[in-house]
C-alpha atoms as a PDB file:
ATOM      1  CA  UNK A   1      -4.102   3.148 -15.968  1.00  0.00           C
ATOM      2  CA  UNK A   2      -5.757  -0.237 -15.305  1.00  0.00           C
ATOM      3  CA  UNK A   3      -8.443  -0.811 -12.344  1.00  0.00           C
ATOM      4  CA  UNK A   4      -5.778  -2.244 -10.027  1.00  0.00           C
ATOM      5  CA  UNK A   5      -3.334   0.967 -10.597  1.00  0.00           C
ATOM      6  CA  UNK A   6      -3.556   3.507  -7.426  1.00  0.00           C
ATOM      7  CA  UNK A   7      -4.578   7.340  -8.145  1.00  0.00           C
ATOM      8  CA  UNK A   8      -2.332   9.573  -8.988  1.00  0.00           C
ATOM      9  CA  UNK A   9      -3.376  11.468  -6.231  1.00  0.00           C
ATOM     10  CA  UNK A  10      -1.532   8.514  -3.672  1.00  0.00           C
ATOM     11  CA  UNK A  11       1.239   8.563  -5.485  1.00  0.00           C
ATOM     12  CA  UNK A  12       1.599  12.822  -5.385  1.00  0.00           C
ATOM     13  CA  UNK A  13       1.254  12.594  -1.731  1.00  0.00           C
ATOM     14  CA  UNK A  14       3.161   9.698  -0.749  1.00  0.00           C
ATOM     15  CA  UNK A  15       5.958  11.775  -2.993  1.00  0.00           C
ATOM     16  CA  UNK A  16       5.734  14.338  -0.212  1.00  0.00           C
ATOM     17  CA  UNK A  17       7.732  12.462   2.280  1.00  0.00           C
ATOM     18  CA  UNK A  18      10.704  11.927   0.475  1.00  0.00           C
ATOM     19  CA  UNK A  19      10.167  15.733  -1.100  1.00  0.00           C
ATOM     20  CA  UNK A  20       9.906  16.851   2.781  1.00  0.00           C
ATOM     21  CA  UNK A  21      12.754  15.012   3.573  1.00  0.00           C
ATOM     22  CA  UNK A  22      14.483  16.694   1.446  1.00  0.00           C
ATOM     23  CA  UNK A  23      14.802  19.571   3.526  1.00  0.00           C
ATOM     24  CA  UNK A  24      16.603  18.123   6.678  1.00  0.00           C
ATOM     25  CA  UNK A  25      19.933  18.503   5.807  1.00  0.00           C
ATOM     26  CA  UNK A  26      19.629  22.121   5.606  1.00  0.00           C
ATOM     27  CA  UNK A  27      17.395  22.215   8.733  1.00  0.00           C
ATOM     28  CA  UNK A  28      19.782  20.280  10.902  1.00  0.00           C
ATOM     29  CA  UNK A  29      22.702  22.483   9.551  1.00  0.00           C
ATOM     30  CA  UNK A  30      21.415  25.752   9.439  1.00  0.00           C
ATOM     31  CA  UNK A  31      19.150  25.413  12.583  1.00  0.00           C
ATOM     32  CA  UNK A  32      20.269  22.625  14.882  1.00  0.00           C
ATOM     33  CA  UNK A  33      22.620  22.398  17.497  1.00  0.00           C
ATOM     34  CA  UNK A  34      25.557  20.221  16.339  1.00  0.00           C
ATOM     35  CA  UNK A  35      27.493  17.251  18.176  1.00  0.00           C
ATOM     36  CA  UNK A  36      24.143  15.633  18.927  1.00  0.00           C
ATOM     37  CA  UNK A  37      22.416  13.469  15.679  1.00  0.00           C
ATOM     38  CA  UNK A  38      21.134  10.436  17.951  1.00  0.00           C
ATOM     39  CA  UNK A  39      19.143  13.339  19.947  1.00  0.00           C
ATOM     40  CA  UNK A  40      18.101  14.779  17.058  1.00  0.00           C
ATOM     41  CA  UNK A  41      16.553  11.593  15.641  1.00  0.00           C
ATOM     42  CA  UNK A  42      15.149  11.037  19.256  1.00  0.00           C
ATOM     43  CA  UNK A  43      13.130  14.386  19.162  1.00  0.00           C
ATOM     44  CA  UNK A  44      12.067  13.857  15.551  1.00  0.00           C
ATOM     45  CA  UNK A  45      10.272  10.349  16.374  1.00  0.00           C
ATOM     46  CA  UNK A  46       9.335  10.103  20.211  1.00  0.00           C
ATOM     47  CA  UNK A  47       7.713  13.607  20.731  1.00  0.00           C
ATOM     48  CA  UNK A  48       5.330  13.454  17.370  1.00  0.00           C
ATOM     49  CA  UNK A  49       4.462   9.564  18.281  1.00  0.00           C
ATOM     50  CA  UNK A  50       3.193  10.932  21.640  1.00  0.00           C
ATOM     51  CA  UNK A  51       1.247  14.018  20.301  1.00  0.00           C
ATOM     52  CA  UNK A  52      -0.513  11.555  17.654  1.00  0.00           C
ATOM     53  CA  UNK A  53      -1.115   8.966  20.354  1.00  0.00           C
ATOM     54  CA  UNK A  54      -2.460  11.526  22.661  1.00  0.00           C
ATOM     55  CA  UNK A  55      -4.360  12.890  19.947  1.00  0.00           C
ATOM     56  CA  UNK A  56      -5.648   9.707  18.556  1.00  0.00           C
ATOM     57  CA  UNK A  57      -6.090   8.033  21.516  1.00  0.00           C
ATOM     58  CA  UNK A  58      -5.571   4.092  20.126  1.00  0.00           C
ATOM     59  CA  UNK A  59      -2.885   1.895  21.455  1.00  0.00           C
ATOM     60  CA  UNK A  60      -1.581  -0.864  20.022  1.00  0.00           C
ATOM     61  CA  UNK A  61      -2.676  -4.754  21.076  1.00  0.00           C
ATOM     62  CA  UNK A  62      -0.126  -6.125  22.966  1.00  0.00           C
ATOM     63  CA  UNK A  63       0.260  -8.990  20.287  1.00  0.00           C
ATOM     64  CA  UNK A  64       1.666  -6.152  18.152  1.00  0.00           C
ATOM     65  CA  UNK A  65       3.950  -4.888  20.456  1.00  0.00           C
ATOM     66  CA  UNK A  66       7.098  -7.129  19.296  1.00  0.00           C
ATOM     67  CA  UNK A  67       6.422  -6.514  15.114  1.00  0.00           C
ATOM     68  CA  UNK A  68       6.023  -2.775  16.444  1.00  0.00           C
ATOM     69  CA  UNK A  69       9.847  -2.685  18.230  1.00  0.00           C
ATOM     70  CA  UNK A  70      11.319  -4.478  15.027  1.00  0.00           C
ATOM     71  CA  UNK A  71       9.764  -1.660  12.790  1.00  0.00           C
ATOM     72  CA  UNK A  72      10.848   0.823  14.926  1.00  0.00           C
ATOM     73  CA  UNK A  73      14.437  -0.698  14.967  1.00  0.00           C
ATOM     74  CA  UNK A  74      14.138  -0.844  11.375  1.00  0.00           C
ATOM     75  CA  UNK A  75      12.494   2.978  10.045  1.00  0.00           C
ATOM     76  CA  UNK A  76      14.430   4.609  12.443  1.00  0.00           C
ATOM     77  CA  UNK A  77      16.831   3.113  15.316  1.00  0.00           C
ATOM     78  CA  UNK A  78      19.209   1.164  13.170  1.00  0.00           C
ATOM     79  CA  UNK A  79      18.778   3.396   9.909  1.00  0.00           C
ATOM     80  CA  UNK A  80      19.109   6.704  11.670  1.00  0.00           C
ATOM     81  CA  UNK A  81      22.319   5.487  13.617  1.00  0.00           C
ATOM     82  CA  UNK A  82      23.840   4.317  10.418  1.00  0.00           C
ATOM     83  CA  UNK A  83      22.720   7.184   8.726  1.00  0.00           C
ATOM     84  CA  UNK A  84      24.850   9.462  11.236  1.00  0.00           C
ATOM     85  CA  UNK A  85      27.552   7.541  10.846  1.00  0.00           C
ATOM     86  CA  UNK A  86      27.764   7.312   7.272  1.00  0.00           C
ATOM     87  CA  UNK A  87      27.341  11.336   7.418  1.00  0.00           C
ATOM     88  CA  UNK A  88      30.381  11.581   9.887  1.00  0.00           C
ATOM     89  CA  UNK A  89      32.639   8.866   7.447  1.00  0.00           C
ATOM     90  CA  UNK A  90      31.923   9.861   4.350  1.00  0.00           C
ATOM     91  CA  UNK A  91      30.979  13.156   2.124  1.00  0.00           C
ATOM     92  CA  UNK A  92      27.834  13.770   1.715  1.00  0.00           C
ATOM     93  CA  UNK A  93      27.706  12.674  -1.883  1.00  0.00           C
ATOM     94  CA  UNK A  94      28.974   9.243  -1.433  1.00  0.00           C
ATOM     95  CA  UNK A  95      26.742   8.562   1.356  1.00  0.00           C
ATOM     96  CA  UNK A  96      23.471   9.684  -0.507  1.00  0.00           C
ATOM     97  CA  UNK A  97      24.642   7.449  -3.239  1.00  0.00           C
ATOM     98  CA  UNK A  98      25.080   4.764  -1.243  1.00  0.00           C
ATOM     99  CA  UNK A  99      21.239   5.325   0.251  1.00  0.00           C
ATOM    100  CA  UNK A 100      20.065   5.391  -3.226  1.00  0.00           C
ATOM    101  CA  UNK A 101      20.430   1.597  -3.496  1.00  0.00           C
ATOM    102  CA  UNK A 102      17.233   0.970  -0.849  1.00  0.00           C
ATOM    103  CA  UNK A 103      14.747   0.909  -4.563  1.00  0.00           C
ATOM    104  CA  UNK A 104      16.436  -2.072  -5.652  1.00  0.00           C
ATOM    105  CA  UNK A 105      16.592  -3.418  -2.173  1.00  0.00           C
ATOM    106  CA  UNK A 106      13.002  -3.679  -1.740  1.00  0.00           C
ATOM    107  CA  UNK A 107      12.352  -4.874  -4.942  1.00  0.00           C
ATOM    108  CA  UNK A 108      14.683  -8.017  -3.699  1.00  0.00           C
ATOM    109  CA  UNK A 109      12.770  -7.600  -0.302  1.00  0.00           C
ATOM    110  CA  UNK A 110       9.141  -7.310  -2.124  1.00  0.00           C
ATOM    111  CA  UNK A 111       9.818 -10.696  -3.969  1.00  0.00           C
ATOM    112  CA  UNK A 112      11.277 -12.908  -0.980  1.00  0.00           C
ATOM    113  CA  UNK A 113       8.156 -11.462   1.616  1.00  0.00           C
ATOM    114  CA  UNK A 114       5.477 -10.294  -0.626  1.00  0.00           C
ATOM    115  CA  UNK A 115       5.827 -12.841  -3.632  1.00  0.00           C
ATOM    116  CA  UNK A 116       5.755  -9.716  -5.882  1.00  0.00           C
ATOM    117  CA  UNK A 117       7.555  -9.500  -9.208  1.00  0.00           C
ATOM    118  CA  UNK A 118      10.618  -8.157 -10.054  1.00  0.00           C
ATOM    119  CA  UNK A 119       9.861  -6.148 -13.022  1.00  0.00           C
ATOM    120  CA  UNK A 120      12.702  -5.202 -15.399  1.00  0.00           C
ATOM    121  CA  UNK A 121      11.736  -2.053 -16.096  1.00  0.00           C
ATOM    122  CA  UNK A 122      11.252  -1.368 -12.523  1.00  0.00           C
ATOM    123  CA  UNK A 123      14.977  -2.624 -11.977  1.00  0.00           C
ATOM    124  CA  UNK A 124      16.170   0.287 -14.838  1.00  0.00           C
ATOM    125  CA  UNK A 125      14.511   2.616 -12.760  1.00  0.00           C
ATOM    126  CA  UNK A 126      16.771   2.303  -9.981  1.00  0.00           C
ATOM    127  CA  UNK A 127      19.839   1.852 -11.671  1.00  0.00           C
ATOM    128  CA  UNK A 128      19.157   5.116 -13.437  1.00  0.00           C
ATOM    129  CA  UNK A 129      18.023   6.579 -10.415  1.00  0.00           C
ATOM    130  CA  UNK A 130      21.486   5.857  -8.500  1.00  0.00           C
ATOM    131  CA  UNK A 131      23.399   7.230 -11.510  1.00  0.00           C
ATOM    132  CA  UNK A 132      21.258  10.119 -10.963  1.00  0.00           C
ATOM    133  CA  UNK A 133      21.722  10.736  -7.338  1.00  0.00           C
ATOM    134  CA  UNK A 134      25.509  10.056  -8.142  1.00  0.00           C
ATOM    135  CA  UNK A 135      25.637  13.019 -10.923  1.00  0.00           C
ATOM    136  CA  UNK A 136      24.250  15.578  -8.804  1.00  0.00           C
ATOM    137  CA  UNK A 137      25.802  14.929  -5.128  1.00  0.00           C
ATOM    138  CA  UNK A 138      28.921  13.353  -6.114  1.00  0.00           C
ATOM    139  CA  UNK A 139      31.859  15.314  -6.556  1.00  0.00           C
ATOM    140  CA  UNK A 140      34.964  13.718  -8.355  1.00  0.00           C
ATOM    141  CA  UNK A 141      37.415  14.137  -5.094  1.00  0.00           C
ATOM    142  CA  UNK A 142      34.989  12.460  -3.009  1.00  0.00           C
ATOM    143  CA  UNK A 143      36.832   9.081  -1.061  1.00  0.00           C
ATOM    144  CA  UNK A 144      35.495   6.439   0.667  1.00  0.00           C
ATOM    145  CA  UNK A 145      35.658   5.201   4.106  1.00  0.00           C
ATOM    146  CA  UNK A 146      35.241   1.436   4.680  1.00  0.00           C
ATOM    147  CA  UNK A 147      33.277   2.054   7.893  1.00  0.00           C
ATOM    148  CA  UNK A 148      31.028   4.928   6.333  1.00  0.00           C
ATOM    149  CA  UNK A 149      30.443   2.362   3.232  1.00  0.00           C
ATOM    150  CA  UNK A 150      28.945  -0.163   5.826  1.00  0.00           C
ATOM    151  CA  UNK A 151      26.882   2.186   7.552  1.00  0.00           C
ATOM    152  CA  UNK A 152      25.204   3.184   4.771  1.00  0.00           C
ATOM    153  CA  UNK A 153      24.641   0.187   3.317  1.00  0.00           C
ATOM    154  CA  UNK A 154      23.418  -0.980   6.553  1.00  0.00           C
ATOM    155  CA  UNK A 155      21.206   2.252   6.785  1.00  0.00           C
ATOM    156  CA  UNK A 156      19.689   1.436   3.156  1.00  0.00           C
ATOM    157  CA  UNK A 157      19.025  -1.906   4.160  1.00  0.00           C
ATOM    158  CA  UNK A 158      17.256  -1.116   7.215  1.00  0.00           C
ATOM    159  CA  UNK A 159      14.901   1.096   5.649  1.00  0.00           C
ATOM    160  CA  UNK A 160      13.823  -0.910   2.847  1.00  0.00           C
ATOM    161  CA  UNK A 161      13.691  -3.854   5.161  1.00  0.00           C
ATOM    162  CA  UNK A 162      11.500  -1.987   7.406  1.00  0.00           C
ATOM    163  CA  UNK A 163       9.586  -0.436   4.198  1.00  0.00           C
ATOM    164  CA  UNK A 164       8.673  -3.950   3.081  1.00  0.00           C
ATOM    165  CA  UNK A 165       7.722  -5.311   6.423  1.00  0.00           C
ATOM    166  CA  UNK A 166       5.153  -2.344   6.933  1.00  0.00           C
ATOM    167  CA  UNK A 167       3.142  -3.639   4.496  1.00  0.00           C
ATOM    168  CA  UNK A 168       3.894  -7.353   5.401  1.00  0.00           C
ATOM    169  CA  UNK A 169       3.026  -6.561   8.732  1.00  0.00           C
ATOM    170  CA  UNK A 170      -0.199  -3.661   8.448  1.00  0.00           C
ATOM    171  CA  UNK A 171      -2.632  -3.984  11.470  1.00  0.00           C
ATOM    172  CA  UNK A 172      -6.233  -3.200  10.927  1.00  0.00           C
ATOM    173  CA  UNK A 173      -5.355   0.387  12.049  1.00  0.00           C
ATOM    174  CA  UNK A 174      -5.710   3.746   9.832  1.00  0.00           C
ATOM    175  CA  UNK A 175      -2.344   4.707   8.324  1.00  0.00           C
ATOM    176  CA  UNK A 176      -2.187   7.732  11.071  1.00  0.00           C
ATOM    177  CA  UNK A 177      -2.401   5.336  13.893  1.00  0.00           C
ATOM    178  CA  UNK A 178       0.200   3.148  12.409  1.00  0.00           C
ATOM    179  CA  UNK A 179       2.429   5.911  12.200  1.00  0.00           C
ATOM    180  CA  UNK A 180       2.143   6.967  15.569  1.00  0.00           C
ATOM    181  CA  UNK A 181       3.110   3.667  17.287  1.00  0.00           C
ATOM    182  CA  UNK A 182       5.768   3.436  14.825  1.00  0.00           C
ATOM    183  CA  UNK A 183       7.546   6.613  15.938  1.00  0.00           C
ATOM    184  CA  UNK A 184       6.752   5.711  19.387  1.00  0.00           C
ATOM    185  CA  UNK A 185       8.575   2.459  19.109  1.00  0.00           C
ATOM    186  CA  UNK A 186      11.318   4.121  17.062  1.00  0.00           C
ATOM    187  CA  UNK A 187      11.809   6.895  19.686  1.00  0.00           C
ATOM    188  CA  UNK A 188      11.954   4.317  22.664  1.00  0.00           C
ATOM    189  CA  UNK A 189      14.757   2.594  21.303  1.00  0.00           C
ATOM    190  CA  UNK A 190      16.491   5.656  20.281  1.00  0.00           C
ATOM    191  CA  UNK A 191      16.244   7.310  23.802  1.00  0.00           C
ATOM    192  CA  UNK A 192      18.906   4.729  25.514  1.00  0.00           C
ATOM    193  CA  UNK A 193      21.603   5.738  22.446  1.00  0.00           C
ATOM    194  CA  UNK A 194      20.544   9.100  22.988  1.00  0.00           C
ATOM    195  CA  UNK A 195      21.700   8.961  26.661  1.00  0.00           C
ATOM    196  CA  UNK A 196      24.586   7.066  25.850  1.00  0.00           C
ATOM    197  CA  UNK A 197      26.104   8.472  22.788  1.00  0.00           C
ATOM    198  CA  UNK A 198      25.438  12.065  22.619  1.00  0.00           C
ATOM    199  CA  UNK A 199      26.252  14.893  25.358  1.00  0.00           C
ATOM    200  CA  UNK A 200      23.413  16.811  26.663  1.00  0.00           C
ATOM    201  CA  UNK A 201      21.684  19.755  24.995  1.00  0.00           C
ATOM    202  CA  UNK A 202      23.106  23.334  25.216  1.00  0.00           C
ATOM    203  CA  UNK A 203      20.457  25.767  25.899  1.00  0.00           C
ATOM    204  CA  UNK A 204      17.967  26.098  23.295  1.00  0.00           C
ATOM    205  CA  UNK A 205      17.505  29.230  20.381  1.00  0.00           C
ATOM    206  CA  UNK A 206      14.593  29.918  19.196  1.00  0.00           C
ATOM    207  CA  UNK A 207      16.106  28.861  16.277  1.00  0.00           C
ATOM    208  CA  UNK A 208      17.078  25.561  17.125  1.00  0.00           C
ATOM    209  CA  UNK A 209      13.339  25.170  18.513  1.00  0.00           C
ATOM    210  CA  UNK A 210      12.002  25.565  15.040  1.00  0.00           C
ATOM    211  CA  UNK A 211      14.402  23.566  13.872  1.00  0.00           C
ATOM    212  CA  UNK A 212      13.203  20.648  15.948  1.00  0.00           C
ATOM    213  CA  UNK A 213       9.193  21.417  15.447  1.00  0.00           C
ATOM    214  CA  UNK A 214       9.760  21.050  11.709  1.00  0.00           C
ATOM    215  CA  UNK A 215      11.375  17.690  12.204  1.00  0.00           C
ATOM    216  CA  UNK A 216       9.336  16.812  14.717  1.00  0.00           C
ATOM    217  CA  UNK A 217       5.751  18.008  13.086  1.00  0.00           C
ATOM    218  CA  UNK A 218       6.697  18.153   9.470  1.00  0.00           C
ATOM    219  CA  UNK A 219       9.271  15.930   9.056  1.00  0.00           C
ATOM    220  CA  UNK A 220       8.271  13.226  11.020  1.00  0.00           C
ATOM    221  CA  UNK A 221       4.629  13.385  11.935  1.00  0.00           C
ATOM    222  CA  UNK A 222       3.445  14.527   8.356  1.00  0.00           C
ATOM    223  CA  UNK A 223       6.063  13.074   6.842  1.00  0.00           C
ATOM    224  CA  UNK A 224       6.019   9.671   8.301  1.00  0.00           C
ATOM    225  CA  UNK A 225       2.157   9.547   7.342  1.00  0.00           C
ATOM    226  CA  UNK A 226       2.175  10.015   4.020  1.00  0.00           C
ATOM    227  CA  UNK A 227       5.076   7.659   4.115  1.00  0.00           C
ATOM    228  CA  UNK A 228       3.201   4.762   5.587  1.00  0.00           C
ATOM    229  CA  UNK A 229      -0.098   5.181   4.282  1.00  0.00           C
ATOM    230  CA  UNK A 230       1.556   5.243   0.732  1.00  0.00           C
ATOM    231  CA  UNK A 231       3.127   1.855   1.765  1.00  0.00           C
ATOM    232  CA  UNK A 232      -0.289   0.558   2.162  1.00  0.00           C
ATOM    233  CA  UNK A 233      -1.950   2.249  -0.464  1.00  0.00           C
ATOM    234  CA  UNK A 234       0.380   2.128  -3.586  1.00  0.00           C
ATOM    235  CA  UNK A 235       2.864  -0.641  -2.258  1.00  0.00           C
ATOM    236  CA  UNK A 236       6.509  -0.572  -1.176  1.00  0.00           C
ATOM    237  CA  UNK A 237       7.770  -1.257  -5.042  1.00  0.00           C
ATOM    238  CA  UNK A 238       6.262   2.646  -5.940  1.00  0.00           C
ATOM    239  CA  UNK A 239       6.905   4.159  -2.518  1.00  0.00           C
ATOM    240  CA  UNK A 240      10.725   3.270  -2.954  1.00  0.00           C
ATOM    241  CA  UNK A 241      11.656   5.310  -6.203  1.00  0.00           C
ATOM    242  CA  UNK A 242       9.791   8.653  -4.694  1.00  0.00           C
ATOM    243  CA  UNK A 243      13.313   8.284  -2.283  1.00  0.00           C
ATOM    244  CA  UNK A 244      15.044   9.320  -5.298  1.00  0.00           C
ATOM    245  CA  UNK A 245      13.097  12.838  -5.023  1.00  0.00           C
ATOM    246  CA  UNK A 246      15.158  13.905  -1.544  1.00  0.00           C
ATOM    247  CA  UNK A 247      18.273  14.840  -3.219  1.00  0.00           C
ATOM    248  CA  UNK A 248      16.795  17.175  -5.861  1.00  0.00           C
ATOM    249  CA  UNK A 249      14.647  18.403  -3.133  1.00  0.00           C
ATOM    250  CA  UNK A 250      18.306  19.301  -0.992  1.00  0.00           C
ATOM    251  CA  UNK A 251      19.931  20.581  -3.961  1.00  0.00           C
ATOM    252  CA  UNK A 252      17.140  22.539  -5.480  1.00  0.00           C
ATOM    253  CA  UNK A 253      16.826  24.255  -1.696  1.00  0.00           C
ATOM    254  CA  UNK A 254      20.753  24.836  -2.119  1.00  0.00           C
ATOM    255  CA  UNK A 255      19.949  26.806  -5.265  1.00  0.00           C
ATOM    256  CA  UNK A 256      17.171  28.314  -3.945  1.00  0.00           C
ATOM    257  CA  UNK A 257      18.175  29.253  -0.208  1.00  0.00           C
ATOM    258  CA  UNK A 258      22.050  29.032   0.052  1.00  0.00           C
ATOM    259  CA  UNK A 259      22.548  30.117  -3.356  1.00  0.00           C
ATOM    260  CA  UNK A 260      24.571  28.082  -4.938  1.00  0.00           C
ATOM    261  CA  UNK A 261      25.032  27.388  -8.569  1.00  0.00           C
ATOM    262  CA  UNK A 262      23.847  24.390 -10.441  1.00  0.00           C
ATOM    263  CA  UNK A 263      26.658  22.675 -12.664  1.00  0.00           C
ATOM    264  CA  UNK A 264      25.373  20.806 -16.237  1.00  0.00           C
ATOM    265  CA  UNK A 265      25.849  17.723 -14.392  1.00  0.00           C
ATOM    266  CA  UNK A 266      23.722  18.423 -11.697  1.00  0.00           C
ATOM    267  CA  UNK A 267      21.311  19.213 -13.972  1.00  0.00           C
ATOM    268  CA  UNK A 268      21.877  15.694 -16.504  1.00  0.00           C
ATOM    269  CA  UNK A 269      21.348  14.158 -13.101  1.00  0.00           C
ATOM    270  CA  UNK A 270      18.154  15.373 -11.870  1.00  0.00           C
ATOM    271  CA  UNK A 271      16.885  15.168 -15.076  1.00  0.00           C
ATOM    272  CA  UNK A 272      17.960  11.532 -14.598  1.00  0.00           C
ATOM    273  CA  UNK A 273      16.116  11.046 -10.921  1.00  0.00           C
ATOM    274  CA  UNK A 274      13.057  12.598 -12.228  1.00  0.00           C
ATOM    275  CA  UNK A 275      12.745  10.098 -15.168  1.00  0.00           C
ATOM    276  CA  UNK A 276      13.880   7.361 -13.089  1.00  0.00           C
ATOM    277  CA  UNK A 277      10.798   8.180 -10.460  1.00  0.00           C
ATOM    278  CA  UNK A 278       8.529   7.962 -13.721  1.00  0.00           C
ATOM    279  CA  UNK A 279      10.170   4.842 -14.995  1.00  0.00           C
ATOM    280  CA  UNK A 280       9.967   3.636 -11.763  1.00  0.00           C
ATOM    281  CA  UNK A 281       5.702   3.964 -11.541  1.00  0.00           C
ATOM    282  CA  UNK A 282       5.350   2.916 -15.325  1.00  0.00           C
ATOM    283  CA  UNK A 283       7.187  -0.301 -14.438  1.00  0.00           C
ATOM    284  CA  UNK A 284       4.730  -1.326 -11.848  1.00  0.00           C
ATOM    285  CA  UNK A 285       1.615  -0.541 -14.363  1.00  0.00           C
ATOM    286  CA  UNK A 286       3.522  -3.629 -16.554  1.00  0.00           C
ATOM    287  CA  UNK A 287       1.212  -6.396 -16.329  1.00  0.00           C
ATOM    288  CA  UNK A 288       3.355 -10.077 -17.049  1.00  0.00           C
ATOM    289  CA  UNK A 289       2.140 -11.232 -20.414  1.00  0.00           C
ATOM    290  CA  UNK A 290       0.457 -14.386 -20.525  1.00  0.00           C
ATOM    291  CA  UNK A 291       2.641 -17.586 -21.831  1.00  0.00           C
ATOM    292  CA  UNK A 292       1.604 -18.747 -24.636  1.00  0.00           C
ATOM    293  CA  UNK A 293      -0.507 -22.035 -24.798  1.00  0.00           C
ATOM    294  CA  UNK A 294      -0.383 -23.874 -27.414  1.00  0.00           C
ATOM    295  CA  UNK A 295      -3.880 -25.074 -28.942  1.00  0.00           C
END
């Protein structure tokens, strides 16, 4: 690795998120009340935002306020509605298919904000990495749903808009802080669709309470940290294959938990996602080679 390469040590814990992530589908199914998503996203991002603020005690300048509500819009509003709606539309598979196009997103979004390169290699990666995701969610009687197709391109867009503009946009603020105004903003402008949208909350199990403290502590607090501060650290080009990683994580927990069985597909396509996350880093460690000059 050159000088200007991160550890792998960033890179192992930003892939923590996505791994983390991995988990919510069968927290939100197995644990979670249903008929209320927007809710669900509201008490993942507004009550960890507040516990970090209170915590770290740091608000943002008031300068930062409107770049704050855009993010927030961004990471969570926008994506987390679309995401919902793209769960409700379309089968599961399709839809996490769909989401698998956000690498190559930001590497389009990296190059028009960030002047960074597009790196063929890094452009393989996430080609690879869709096929991937495809061969181990997608099953062959999956349809589509014109609405459900927007939405989650919508939702993939959102995110890797929003995962660009975090580092476009990074105050002088540790990575924790960041976070914390981040969900705080998200969770604002989720609590008016929350109201809105969804029907109130049947009384709570303890069940459903540990349900919500994962997403809320684990999911979002930690998860959202190690998500941001890899944006700063390692860059939004390596932060976006590690996405790639949530799918095995959700089928490897299906294995593991609900015990289901893992077809020779599946398997082709994690196999796949795992050596599209490696491509994925490699391609960034490319350095351009110099044009030649003639003597």
């Amino acid at each position: 690795m050159s000088r200007t390469d991160p550890k792998r040590s960033d890179i192992a814990l930003t892939a923590l998120a996505p791994t983390i992530w991995g988990a919510t589908y069968l927290v939100t199914t197995r644990l979670l009340p249903e008929g209320v998503p927007i809710t669900v996203a509201l008490l993942r991002a507004l009550p960890a935002g507040l516990l970090l603020l209170l915590f770290l005690r740091r608000l943002p300048p008031l300068h930062f306020v409107p770049k704050l509500l855009v993010l927030g819009a961004l990471n969570f509003t926008l994506f987390f509605t679309c995401l919902f709606i793209a769960a409700y539309r379309l089968p599961g598979g399709v839809a996490a298919t769909l989401g698998a196009t956000q690498p190559l997103i930001v590497l389009i979004l990296a190059r028009i904000a960030l002047q960074n390169p597009i790196r063929p290699l890094a452009v393989v990666a996430g080609l690879a990495g869709i096929l991937g995701v495809a061969c181990l969610v997608l099953s062959p009687e999956a349809q589509l749903d014109a609405t459900g197709v927007i939405a989650a391109l919508i939702g993939a867009l959102s995110m890797a808009t929003g995962t660009v503009m975090s580092r476009k946009w990074a105050p002088d603020a540790p990575a924790l802080v960041f976070t914390s105004w981040q969900l705080i903003a998200g969770g604002v402008l989720l609590l008016p669709l929350a109201l809105t949208i969804d029907p109130p909350l049947p009384p709570l199990t303890l069940a459903n309470v540990s349900g919500f403290l994962f997403l809320g502590l684990i999911g979002g607090a930690l998860a959202y940290f190690l998500f941001f501060r890899g944006i700063a650290t390692i860059g939004p080009e390596r932060v976006a294959p590690l996405g790639f990683l949530s799918p095995v994580t959700a089928v490897l927990l299906g294995v593991f938990i609900a015990h289901e069985t893992l077809s020779p597909l599946q398997m082709l396509g994690m196999a796949l996602v795992l050596g599209s996350v490696w491509l994925g880093q490699y391609a960034q460690t490319r350095t351009a080679r110099p044009r030649f000059k003639p003597a």
